[in-house]
C-alpha atoms as a PDB file:
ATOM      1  CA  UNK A   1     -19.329 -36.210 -20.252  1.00  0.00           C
ATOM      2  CA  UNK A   2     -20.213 -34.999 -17.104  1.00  0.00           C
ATOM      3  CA  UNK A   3     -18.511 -32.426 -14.717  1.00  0.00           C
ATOM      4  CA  UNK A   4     -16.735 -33.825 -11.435  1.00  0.00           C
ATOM      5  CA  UNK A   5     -16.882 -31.466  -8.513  1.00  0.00           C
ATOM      6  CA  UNK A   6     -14.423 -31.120  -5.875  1.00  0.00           C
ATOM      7  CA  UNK A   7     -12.899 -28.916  -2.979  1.00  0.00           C
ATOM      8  CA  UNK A   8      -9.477 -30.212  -2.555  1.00  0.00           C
ATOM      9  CA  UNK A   9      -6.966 -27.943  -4.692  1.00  0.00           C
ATOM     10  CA  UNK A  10      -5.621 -31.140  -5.752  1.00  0.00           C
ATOM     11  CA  UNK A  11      -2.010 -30.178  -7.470  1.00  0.00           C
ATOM     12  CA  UNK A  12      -2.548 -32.312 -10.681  1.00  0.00           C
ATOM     13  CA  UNK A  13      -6.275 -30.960 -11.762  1.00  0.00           C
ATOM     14  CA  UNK A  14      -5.048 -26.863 -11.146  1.00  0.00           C
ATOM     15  CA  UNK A  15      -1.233 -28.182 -13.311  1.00  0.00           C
ATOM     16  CA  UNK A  16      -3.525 -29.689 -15.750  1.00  0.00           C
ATOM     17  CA  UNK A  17      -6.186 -26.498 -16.519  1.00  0.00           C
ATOM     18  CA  UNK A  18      -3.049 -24.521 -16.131  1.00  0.00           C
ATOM     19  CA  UNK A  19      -1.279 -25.741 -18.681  1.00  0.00           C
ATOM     20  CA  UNK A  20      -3.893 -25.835 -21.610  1.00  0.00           C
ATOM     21  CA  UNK A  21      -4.794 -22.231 -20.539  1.00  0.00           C
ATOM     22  CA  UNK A  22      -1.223 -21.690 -21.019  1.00  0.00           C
ATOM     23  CA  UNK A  23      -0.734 -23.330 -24.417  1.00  0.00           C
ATOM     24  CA  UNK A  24      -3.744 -21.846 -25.854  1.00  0.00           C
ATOM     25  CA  UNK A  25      -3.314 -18.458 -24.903  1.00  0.00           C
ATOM     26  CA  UNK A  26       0.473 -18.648 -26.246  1.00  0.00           C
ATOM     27  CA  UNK A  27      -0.877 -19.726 -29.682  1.00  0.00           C
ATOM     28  CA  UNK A  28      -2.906 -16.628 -29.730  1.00  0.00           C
ATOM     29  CA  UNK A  29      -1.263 -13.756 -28.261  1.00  0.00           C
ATOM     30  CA  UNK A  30       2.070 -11.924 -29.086  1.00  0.00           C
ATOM     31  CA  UNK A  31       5.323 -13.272 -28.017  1.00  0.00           C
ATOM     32  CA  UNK A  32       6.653 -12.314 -25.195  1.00  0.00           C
ATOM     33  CA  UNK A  33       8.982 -13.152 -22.060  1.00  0.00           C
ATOM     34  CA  UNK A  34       8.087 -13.624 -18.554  1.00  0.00           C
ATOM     35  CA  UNK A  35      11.064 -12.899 -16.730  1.00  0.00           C
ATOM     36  CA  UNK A  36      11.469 -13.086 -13.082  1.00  0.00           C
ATOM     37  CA  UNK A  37      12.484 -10.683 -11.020  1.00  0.00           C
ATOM     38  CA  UNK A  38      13.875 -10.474  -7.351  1.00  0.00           C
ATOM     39  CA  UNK A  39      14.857  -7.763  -5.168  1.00  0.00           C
ATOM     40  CA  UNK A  40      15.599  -8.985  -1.352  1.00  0.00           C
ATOM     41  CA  UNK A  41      17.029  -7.112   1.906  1.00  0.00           C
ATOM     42  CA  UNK A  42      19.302  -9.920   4.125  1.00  0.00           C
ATOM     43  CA  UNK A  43      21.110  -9.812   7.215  1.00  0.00           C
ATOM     44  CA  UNK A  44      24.781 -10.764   7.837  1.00  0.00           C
ATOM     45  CA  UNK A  45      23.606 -13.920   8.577  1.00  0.00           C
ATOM     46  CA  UNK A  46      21.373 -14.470   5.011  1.00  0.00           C
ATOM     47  CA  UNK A  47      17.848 -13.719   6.673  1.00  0.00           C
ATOM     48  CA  UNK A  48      15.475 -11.772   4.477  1.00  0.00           C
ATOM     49  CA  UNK A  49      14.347  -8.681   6.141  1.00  0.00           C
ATOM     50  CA  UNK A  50      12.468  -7.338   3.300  1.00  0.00           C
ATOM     51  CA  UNK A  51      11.551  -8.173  -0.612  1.00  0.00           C
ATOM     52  CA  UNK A  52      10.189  -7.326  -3.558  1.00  0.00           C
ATOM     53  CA  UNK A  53       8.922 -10.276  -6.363  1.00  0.00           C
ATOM     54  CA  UNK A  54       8.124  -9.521 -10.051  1.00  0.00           C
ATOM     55  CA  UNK A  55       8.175 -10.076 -13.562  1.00  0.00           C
ATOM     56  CA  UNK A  56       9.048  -8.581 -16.365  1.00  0.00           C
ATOM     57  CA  UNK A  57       5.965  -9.567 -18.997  1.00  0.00           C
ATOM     58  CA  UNK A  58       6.692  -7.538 -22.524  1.00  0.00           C
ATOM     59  CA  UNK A  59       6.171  -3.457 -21.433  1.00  0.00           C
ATOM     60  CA  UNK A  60       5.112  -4.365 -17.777  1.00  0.00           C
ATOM     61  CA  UNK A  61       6.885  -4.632 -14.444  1.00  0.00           C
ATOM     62  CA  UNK A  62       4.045  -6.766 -13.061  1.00  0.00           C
ATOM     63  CA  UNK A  63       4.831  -6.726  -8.972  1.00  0.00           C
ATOM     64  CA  UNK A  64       3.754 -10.023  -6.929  1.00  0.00           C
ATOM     65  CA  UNK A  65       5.039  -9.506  -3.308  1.00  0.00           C
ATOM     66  CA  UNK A  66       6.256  -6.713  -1.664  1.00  0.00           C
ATOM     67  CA  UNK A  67       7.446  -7.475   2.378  1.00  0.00           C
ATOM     68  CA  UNK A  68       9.087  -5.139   4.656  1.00  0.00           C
ATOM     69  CA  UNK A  69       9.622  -6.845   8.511  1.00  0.00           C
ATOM     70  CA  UNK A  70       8.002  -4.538  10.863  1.00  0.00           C
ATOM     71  CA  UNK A  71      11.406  -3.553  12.656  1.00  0.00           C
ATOM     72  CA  UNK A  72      11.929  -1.982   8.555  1.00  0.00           C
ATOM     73  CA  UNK A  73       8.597  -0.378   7.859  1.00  0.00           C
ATOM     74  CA  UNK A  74       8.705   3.484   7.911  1.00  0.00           C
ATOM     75  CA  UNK A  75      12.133   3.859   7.594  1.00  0.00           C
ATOM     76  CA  UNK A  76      12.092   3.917   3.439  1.00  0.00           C
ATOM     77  CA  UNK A  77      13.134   0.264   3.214  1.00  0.00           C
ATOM     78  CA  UNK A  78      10.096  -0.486   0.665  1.00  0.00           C
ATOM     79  CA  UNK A  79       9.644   2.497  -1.415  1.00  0.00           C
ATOM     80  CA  UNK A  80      13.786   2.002  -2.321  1.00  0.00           C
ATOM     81  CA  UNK A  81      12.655  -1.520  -3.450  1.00  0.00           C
ATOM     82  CA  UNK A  82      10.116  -0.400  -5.556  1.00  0.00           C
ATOM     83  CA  UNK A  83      12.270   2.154  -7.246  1.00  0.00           C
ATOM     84  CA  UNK A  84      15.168  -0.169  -7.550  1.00  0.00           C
ATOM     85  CA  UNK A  85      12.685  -2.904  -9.040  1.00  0.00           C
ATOM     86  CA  UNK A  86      11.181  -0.223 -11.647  1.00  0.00           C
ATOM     87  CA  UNK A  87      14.666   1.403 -12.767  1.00  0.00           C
ATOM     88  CA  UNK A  88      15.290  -2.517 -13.664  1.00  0.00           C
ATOM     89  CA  UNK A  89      12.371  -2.541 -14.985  1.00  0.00           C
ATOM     90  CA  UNK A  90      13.203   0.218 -16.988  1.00  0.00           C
ATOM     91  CA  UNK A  91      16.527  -1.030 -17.912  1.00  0.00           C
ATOM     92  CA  UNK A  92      15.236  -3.806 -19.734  1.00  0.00           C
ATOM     93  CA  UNK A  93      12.586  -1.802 -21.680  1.00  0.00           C
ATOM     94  CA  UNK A  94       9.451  -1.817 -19.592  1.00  0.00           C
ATOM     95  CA  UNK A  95       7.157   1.460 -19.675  1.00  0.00           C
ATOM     96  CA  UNK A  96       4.422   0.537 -17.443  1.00  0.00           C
ATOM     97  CA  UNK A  97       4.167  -1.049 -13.602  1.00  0.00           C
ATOM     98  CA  UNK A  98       1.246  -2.975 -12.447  1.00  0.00           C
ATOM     99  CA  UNK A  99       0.096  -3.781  -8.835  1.00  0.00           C
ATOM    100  CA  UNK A 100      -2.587  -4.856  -6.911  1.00  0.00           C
ATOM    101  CA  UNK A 101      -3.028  -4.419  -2.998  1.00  0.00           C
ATOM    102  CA  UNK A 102      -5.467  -4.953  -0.562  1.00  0.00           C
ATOM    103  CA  UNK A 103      -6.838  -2.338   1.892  1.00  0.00           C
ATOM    104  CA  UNK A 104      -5.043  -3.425   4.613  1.00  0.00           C
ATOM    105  CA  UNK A 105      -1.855  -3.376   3.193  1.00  0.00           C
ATOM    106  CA  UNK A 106      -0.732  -0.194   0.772  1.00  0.00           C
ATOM    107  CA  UNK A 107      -2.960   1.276  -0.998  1.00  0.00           C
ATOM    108  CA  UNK A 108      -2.068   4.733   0.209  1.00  0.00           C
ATOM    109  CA  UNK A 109       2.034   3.427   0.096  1.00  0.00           C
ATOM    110  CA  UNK A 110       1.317   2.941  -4.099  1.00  0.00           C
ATOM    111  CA  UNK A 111      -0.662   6.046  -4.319  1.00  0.00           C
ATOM    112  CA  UNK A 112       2.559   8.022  -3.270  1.00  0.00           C
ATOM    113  CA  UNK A 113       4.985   6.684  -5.408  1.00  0.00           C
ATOM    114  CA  UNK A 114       2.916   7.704  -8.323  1.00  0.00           C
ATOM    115  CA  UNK A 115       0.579   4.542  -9.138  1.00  0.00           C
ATOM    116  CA  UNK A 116      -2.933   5.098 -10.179  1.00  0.00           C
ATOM    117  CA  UNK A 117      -5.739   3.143  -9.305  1.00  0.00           C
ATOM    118  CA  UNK A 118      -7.611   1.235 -11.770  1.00  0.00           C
ATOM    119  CA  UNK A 119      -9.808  -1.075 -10.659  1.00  0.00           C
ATOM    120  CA  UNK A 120     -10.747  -2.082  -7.241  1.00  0.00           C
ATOM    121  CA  UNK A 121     -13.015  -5.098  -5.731  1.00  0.00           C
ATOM    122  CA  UNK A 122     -15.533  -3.889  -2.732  1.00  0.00           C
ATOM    123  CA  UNK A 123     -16.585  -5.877  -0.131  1.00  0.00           C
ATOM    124  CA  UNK A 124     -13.469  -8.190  -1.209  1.00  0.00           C
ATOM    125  CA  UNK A 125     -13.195 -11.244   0.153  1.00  0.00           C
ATOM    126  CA  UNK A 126     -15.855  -9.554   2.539  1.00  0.00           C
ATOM    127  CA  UNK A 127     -15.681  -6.566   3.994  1.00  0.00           C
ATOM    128  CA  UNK A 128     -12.708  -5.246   2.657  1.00  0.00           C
ATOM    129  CA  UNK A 129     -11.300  -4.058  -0.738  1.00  0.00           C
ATOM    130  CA  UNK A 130      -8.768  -5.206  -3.436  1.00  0.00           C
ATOM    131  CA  UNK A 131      -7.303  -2.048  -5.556  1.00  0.00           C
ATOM    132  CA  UNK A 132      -5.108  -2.147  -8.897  1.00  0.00           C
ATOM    133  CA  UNK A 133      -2.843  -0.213  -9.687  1.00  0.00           C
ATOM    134  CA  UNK A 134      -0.574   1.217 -12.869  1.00  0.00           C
ATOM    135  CA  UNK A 135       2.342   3.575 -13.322  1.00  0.00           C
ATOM    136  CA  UNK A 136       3.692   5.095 -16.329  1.00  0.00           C
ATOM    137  CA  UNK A 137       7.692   4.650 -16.118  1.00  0.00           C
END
């Protein structure tokens, strides 16, 4: 055997690794659902003007992506998405909420609506910083 080194983010390798993480870490963990979940702001005309990703994994609303357009931002548009996406959340039997966020984005936004940091990566990728956050629902 030997190892085989590359730099291209080729598609098939990442599927491949991906999947046998997947199947052996389902053989030895709990069961459990990952269920996605969507919350989106359109226009008349269908265009998103601001989002909110997810899934629902066992006890945990675990958010991906959170966009507000900057015409949106200060006016309330994102905190109602992250309520609306943690009373769903709640509805279906989570307890707990889980982010992460860089610097330049919302860390102070999470801190606000009750999330607690965690964890957090310095000098991430470089100079900035990469915080986690929880919430009790």
């Amino acid at each position: 055997m030997e190892f085989r080194i590359t730099n291209d983010g080729n598609e098939k390798d990442i599927s491949k690794i991906y999947k046998m993480l997947k199947e052996y870490n389902l053989s030895k963990r709990e069961k459990s659902e990952d269920i996605p979940l969507g919350i989106y702001l359109e226009n008349e005309n269908g265009n998103k003007q601001a989002g909110l990703t997810a899934d629902i994994f066992g006890n945990w609303l675990c958010i991906h992506y959170l966009f507000v357009s900057e015409r949106l931002r200060g006016h309330g548009v994102g905190k109602e998405l992250v309520i609306a996406a943690e009373n769903e959340a709640i509805m279906r039997g989570c307890k707990y909420s889980f982010v992460d966020t860089f610097s330049f984005q919302a860390p102070e936004f999470y801190s606000k609506l009750g999330y607690k940091e965690v964890f957090s990566l310095q000098e991430y990728p470089y100079t900035g910083a990469r915080y986690y956050y929880t919430k009790e629902l």
